[in-house]
Protein backbone atom coordinates (compact mmCIF):
# COMPACT_ATOMS: atom_id res chain seq x y z
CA UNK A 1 153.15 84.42 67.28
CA UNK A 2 149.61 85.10 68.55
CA UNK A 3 146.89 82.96 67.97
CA UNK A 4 142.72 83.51 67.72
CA UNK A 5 140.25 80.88 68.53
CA UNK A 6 137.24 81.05 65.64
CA UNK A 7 134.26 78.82 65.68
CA UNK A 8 132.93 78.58 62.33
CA UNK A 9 129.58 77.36 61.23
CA UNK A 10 129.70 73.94 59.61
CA UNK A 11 126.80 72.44 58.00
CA UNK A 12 124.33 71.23 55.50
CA UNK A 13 120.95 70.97 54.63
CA UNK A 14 120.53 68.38 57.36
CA UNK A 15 122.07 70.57 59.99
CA UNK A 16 125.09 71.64 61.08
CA UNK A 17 127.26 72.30 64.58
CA UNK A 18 130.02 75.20 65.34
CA UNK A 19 133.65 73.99 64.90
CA UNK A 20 136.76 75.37 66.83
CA UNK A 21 139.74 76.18 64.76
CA UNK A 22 142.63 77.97 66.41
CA UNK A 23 144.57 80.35 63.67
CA UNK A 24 148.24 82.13 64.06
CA UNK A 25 147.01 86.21 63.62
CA UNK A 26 149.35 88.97 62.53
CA UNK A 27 148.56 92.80 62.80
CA UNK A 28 146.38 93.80 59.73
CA UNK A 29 145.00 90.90 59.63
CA UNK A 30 141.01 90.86 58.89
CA UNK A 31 138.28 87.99 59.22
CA UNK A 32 138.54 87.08 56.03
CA UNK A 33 142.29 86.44 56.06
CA UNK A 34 141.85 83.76 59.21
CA UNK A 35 139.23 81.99 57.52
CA UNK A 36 141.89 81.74 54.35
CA UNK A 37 144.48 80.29 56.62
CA UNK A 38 141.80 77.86 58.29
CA UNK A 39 141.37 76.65 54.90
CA UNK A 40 144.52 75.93 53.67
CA UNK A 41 145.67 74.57 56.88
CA UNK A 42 142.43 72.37 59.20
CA UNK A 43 139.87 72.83 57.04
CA UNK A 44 140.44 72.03 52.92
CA UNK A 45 136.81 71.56 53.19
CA UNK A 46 135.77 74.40 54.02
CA UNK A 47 134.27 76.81 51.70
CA UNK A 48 133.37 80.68 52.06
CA UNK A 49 133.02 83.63 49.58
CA UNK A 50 134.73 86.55 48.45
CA UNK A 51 135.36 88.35 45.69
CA UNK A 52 137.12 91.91 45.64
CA UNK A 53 138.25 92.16 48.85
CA UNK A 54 137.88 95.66 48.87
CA UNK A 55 134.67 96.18 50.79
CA UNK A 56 132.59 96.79 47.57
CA UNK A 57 130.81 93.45 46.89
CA UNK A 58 129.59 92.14 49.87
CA UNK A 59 130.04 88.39 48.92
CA UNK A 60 131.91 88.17 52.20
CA UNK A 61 129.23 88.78 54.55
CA UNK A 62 129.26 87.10 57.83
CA UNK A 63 127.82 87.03 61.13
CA UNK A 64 131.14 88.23 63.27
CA UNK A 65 130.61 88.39 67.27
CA UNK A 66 126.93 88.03 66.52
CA UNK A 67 126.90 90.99 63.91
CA UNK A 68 126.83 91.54 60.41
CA UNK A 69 130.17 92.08 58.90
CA UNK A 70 132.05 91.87 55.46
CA UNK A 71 135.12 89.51 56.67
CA UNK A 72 137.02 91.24 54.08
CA UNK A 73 137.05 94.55 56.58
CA UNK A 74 136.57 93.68 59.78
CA UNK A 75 139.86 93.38 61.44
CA UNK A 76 141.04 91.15 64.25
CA UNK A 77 142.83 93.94 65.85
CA UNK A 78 139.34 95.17 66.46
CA UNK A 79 137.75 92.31 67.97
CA UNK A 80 137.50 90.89 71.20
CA UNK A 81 140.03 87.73 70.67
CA UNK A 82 140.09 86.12 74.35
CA UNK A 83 136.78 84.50 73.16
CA UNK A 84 135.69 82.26 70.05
C-alpha cells in the first residue's frame, strides 16, 4: 500500500514543534481521512475538528501545503505527496 508523510502542528500555549507521522493512503482518500488514521493509530492525542464532512461547515479548516483548505475536501490524490 502507499504511504504519505504529514507533519502536523503540535502544540500549546507554551509553543509547539511540527511532528512527522507517516500514514498508509488509499485513492479517495482526503486530508481529513489521514489525520483520522494518525489518530487512531500514532497519535491518540491528537485532536482536530470536523463536523459534516461535507464541505459545508468549515470546522475542518487547515493550513494544507501552506494554504487554506477544509481537510474534509482536499484530496491526497491532489497533492504533492513526495514531500511532508
Amino acid at each position: 500500500m502507499k504511504t504519505a508523510t504529514f507533519k502536523i502542528w503540535r502544540g500549546d500555549a507554551n509553543g509547539g514543534k511540527f511532528a512527522e507521522y507517516t500514514a498508509e493512503i488509499s485513492e479517495g482518500m482526503v486530508v481529513l481521512d489521514a489525520v483520522h488514521q494518525i489518530q487512531a493509530a500514532q497519535a491518540n492525542d491528537l485532536a482536530c475538528r470536523w463536523n459534516c464532512k461535507a464541505g459545508k461547515c468549515g470546522s475542518c479548516s487547515a493550513e494544507v501545503n501552506g494554504l487554506p483548505r477544509l481537510m474534509c475536501m482536499t484530496r491526497l490524490s491532489d497533492l504533492p505527496l513526495d514531500k511532508p
